[in-house]
N, C-alpha and C. Protein backbone atom coordinates (compact mmCIF):
# COMPACT_ATOMS: atom_id res chain seq x y z
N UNK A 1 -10.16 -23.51 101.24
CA UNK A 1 -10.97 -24.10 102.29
C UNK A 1 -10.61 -23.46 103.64
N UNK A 2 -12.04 -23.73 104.68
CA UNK A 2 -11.38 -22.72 105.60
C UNK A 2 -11.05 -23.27 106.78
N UNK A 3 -9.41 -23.08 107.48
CA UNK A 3 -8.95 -23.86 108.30
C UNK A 3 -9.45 -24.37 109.41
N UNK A 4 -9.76 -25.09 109.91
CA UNK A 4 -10.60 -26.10 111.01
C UNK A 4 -10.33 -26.14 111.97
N UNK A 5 -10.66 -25.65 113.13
CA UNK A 5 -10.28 -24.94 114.88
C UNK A 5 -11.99 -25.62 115.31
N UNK A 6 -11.75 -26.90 116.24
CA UNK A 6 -12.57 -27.10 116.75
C UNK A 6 -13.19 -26.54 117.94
N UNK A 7 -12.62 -25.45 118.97
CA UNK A 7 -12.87 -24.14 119.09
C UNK A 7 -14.01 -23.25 118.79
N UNK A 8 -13.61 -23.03 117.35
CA UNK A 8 -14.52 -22.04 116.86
C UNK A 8 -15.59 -22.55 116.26
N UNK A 9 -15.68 -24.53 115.49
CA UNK A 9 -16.76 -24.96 115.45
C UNK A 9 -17.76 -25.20 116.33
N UNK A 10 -17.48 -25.32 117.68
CA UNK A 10 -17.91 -25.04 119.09
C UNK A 10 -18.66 -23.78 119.11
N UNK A 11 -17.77 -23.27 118.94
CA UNK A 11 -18.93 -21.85 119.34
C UNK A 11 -19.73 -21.55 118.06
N UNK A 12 -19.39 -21.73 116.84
CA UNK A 12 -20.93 -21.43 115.61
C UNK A 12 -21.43 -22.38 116.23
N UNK A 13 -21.02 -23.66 116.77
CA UNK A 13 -22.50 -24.32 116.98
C UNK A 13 -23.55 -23.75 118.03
N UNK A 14 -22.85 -23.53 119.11
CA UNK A 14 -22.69 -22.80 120.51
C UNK A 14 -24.10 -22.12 119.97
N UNK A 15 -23.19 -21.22 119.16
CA UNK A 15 -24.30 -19.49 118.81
C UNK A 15 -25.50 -20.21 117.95
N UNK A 16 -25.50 -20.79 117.13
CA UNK A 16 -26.63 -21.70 116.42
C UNK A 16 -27.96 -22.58 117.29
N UNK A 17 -26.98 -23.26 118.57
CA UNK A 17 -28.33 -23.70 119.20
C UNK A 17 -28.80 -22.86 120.28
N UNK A 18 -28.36 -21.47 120.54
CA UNK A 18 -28.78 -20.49 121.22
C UNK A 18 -29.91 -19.61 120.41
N UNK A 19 -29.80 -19.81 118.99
CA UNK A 19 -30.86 -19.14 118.07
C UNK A 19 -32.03 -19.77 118.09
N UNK A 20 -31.50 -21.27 117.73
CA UNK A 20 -32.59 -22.49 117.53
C UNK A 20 -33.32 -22.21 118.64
N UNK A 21 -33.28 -22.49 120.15
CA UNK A 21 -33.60 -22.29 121.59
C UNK A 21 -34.82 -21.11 121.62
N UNK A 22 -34.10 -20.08 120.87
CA UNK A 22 -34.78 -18.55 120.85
C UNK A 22 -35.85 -18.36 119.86
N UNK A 23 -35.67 -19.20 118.56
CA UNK A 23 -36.76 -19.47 117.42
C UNK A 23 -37.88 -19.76 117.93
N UNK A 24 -37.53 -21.32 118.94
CA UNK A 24 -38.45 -21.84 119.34
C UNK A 24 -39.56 -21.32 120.59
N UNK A 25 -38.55 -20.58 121.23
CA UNK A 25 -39.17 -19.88 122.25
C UNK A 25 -40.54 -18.45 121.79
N UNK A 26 -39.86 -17.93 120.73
CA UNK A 26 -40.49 -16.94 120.11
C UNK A 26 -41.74 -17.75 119.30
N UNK A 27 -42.01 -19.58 118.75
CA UNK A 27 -43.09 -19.62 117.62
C UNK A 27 -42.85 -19.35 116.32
N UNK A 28 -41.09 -19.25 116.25
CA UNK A 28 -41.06 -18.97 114.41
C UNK A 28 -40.24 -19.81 114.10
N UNK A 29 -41.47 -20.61 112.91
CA UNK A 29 -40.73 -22.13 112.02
C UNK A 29 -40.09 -21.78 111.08
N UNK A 30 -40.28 -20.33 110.68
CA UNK A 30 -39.77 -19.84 109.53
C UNK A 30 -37.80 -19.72 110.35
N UNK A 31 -37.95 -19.16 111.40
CA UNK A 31 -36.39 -18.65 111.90
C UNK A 31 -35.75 -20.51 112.10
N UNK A 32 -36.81 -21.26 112.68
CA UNK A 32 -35.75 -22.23 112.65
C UNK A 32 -35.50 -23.18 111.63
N UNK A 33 -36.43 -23.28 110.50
CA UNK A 33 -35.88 -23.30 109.19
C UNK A 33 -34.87 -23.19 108.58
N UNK A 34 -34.47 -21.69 108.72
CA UNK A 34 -33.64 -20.92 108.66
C UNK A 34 -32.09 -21.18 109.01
N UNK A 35 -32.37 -21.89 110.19
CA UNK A 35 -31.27 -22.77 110.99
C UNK A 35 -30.23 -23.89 110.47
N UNK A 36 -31.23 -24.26 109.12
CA UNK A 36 -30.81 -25.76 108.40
C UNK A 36 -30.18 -25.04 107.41
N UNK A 37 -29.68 -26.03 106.77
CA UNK A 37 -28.91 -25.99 105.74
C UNK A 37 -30.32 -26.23 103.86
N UNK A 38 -29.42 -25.98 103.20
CA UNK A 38 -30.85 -26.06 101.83
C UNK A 38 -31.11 -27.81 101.89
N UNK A 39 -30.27 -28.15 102.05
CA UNK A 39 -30.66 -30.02 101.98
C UNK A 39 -30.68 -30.88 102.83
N UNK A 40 -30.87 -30.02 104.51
CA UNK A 40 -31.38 -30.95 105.47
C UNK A 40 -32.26 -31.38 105.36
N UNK A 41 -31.69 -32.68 106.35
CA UNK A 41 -32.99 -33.72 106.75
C UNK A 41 -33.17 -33.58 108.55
N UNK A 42 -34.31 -33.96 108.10
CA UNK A 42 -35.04 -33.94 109.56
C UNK A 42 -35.30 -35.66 109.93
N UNK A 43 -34.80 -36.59 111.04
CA UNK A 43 -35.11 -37.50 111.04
C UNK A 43 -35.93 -37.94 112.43
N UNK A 44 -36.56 -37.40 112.87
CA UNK A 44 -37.44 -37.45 114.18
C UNK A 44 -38.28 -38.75 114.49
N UNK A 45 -38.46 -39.62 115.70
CA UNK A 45 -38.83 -41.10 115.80
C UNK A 45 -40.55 -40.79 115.54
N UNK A 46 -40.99 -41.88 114.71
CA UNK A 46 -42.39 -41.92 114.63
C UNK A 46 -42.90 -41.23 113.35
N UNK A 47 -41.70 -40.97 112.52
CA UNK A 47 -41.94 -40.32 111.32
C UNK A 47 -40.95 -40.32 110.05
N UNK A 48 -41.39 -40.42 108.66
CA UNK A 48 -40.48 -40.58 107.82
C UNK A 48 -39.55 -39.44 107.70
N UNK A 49 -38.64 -38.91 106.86
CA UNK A 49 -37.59 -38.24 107.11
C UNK A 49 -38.37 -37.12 106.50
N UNK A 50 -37.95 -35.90 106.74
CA UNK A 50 -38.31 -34.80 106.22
C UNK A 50 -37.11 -34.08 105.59
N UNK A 51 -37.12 -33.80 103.93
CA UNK A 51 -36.40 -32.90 103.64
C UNK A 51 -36.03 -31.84 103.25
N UNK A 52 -35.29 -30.85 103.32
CA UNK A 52 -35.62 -29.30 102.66
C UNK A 52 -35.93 -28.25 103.77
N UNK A 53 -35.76 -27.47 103.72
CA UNK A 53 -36.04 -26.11 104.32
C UNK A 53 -37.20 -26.53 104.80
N UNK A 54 -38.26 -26.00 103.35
CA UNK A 54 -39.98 -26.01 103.31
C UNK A 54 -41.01 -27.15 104.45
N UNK A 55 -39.75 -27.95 103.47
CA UNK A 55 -40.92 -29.27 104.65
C UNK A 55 -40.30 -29.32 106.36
N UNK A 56 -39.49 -28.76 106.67
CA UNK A 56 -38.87 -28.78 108.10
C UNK A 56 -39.69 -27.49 109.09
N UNK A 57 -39.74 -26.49 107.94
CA UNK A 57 -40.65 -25.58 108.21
C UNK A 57 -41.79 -26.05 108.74
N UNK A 58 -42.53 -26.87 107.97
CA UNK A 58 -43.53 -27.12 108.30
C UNK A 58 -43.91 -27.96 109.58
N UNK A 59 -43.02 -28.55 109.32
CA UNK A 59 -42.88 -29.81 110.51
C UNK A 59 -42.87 -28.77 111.96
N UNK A 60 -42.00 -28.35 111.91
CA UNK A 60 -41.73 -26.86 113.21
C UNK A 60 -42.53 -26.33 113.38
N UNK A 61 -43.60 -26.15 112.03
CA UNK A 61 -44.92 -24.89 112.19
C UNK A 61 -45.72 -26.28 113.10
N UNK A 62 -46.13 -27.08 112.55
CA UNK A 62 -47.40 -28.51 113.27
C UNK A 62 -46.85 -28.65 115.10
N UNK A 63 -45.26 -28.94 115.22
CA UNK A 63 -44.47 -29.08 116.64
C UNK A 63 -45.15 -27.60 117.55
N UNK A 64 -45.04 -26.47 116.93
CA UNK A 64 -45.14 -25.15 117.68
C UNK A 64 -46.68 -25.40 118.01
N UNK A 65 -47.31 -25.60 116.51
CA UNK A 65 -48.84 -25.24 117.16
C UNK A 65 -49.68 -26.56 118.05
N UNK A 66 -48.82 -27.40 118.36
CA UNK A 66 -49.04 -28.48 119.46
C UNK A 66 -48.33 -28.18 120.99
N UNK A 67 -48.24 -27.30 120.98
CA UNK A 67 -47.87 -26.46 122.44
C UNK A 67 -46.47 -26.55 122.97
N UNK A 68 -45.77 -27.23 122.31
CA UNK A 68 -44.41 -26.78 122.31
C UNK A 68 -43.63 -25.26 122.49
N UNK A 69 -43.42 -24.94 123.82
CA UNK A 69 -43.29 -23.16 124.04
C UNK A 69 -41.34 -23.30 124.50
N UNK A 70 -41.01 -24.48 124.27
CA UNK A 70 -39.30 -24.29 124.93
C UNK A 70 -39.07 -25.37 124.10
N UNK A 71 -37.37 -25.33 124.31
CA UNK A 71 -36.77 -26.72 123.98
C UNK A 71 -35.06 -26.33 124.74
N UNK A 72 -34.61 -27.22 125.69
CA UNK A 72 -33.31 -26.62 126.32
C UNK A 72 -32.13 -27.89 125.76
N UNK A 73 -31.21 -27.24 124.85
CA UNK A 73 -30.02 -28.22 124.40
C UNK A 73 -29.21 -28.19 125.27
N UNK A 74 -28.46 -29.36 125.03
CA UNK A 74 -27.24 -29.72 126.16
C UNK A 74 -26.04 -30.43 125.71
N UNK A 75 -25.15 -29.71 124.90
CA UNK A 75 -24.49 -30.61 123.61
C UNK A 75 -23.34 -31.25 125.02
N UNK A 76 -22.82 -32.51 124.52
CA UNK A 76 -22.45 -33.85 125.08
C UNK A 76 -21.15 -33.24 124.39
N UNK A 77 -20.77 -33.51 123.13
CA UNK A 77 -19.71 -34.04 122.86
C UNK A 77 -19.70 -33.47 121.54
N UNK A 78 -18.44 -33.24 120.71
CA UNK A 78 -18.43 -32.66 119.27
C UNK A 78 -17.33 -33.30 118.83
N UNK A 79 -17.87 -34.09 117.38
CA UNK A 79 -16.58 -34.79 116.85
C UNK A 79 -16.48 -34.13 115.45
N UNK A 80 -15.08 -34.32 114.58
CA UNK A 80 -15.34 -33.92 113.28
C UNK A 80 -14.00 -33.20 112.92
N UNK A 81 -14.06 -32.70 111.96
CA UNK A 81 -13.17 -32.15 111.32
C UNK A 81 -13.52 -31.07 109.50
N UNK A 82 -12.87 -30.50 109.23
CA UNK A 82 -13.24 -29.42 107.96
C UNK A 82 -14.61 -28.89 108.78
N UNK A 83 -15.50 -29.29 107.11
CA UNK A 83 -17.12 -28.82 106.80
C UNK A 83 -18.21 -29.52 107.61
N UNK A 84 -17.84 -30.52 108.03
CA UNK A 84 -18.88 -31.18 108.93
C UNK A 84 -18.41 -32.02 110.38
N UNK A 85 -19.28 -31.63 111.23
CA UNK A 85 -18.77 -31.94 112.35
C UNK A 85 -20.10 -32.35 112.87
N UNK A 86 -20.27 -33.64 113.96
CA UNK A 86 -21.05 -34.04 114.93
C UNK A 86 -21.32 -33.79 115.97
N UNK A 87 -22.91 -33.12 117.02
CA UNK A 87 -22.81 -33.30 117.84
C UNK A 87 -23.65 -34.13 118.64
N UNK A 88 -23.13 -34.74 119.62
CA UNK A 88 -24.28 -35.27 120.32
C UNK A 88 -24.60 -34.64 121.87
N UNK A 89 -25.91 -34.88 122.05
CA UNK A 89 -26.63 -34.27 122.92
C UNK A 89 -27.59 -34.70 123.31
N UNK A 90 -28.23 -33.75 124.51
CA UNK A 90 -29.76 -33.87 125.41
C UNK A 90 -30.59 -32.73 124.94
N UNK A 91 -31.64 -33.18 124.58
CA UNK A 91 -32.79 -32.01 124.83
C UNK A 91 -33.97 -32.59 125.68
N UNK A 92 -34.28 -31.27 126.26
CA UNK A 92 -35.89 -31.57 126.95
C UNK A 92 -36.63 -30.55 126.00
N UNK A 93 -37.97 -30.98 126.18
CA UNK A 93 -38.72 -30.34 125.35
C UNK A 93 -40.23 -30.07 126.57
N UNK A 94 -40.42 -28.57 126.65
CA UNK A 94 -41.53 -27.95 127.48
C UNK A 94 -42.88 -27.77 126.63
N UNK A 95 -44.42 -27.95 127.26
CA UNK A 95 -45.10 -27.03 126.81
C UNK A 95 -45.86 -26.34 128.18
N UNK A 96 -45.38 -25.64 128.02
CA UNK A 96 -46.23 -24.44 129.33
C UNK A 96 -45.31 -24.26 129.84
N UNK A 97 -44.30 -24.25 129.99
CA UNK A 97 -43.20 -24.27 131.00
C UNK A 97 -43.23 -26.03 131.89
N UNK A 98 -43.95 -26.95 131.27
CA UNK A 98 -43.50 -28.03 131.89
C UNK A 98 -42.81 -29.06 131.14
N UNK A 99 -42.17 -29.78 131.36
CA UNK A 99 -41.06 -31.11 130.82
C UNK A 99 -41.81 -32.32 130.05
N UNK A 100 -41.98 -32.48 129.28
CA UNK A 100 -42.70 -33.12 128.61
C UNK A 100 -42.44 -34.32 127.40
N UNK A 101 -40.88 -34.22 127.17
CA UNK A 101 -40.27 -35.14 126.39
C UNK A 101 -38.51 -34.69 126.91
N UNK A 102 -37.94 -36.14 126.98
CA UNK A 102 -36.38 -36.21 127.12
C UNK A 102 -35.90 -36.77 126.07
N UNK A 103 -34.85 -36.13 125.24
CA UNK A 103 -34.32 -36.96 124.26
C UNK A 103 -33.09 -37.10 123.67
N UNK A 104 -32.19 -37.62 123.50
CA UNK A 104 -31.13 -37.46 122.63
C UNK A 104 -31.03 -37.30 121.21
N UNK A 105 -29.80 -36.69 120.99
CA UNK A 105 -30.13 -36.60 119.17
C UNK A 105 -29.06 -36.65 118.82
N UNK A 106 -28.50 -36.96 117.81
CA UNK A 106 -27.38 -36.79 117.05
C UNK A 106 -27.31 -35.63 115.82
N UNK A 107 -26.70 -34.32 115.81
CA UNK A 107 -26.97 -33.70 114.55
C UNK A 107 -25.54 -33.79 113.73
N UNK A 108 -25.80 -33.82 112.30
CA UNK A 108 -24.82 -33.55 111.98
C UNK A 108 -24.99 -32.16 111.41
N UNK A 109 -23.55 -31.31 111.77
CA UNK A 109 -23.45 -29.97 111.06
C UNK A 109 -22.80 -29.32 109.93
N UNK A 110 -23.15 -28.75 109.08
CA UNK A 110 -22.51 -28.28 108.00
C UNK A 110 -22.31 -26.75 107.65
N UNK A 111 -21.01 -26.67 107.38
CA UNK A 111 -20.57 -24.99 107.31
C UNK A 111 -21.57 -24.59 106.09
N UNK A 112 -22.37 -23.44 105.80
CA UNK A 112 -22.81 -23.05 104.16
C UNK A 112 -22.88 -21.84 104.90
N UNK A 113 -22.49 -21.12 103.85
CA UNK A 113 -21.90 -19.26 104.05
C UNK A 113 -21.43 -19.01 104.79
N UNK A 114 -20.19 -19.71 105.30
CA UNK A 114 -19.45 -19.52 106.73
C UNK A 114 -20.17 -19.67 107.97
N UNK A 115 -21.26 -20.05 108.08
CA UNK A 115 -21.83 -20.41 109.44
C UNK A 115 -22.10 -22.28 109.42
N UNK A 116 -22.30 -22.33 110.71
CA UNK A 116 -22.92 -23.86 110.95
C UNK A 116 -24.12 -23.70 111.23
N UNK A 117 -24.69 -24.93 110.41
CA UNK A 117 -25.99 -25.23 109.87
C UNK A 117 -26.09 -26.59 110.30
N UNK A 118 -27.42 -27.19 110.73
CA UNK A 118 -27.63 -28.54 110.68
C UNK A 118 -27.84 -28.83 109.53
N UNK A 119 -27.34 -29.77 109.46
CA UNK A 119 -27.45 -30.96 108.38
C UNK A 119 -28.17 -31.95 108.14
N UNK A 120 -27.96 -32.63 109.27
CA UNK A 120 -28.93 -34.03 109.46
C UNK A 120 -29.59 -34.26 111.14
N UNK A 121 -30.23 -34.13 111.55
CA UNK A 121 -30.88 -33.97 112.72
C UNK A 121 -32.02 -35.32 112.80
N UNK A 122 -30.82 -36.17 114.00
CA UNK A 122 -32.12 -36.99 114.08
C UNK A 122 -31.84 -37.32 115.97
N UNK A 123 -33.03 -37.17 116.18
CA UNK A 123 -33.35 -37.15 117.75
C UNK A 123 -34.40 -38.50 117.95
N UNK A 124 -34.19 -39.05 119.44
CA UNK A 124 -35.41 -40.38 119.78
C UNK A 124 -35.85 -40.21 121.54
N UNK A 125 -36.72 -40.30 121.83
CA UNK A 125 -36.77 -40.40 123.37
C UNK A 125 -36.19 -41.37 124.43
N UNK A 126 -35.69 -40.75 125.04
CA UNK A 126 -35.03 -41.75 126.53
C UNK A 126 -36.40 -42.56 126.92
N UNK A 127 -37.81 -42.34 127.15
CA UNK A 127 -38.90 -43.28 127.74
C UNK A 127 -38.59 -44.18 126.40
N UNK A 128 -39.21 -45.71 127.24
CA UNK A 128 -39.19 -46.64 126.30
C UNK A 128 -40.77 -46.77 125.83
């Protein structure tokens, strides 16, 4: 097993939501797919859970083509230890370059092929 430096889980996450950020910016559901792990879930408010690559894909492909052109993370805090570790955080979410949803999320992350992967991703909005 591979020794646990919360450090360096910091920065795969670090480098992971700098991809996610860049997926999204670019329009590819396929890259942030890509992002998850084979048996994430997606748990987003206003909707049942989504699981798998395929169906997260999709979910990302419907989010993009509803004008979603940004999304800026702001990780809070990282708890955990080994293979899975928590973070919590802020995102805003743009379309056009304007602000359009505030939200927190909780992900959980999981090492698969030596990188960190989300795991469980579930986000809700600050408006009531």
């Amino acid at each position: 097993m591979h020794q646990f430096d919360m450090t360096d889980a910091r920065a795969g996450i670090d480098k992971t939501n700098k991809k996610l950020m860049a997926a999204v910016a670019a329009g590819d559901p396929t890259a942030i797919a890509n992002l998850y792990t084979v048996d994430a879930k997606l748990m987003f408010a206003g909707k049942p859970a989504t699981v798998g690559r395929d169906n997260i894909q999709a979910v990302f492909s419907e989010i993009l083509k509803s004008g979603v052109s940004k999304i800026e993370l702001k990780t809070q805090e990282i708890f955990g230890a080994g293979d899975l570790v928590a973070e919590e955080g802020e995102v805003t979410v743009y379309v056009n370059g304007n602000a359009v949803a505030e939200e927190k999320y909780i992900i959980l992350w999981k090492r698969e092929d030596g990188e960190w992967k989300l795991f469980r991703d579930i986000a809700n909005s600050n408006k009531k």
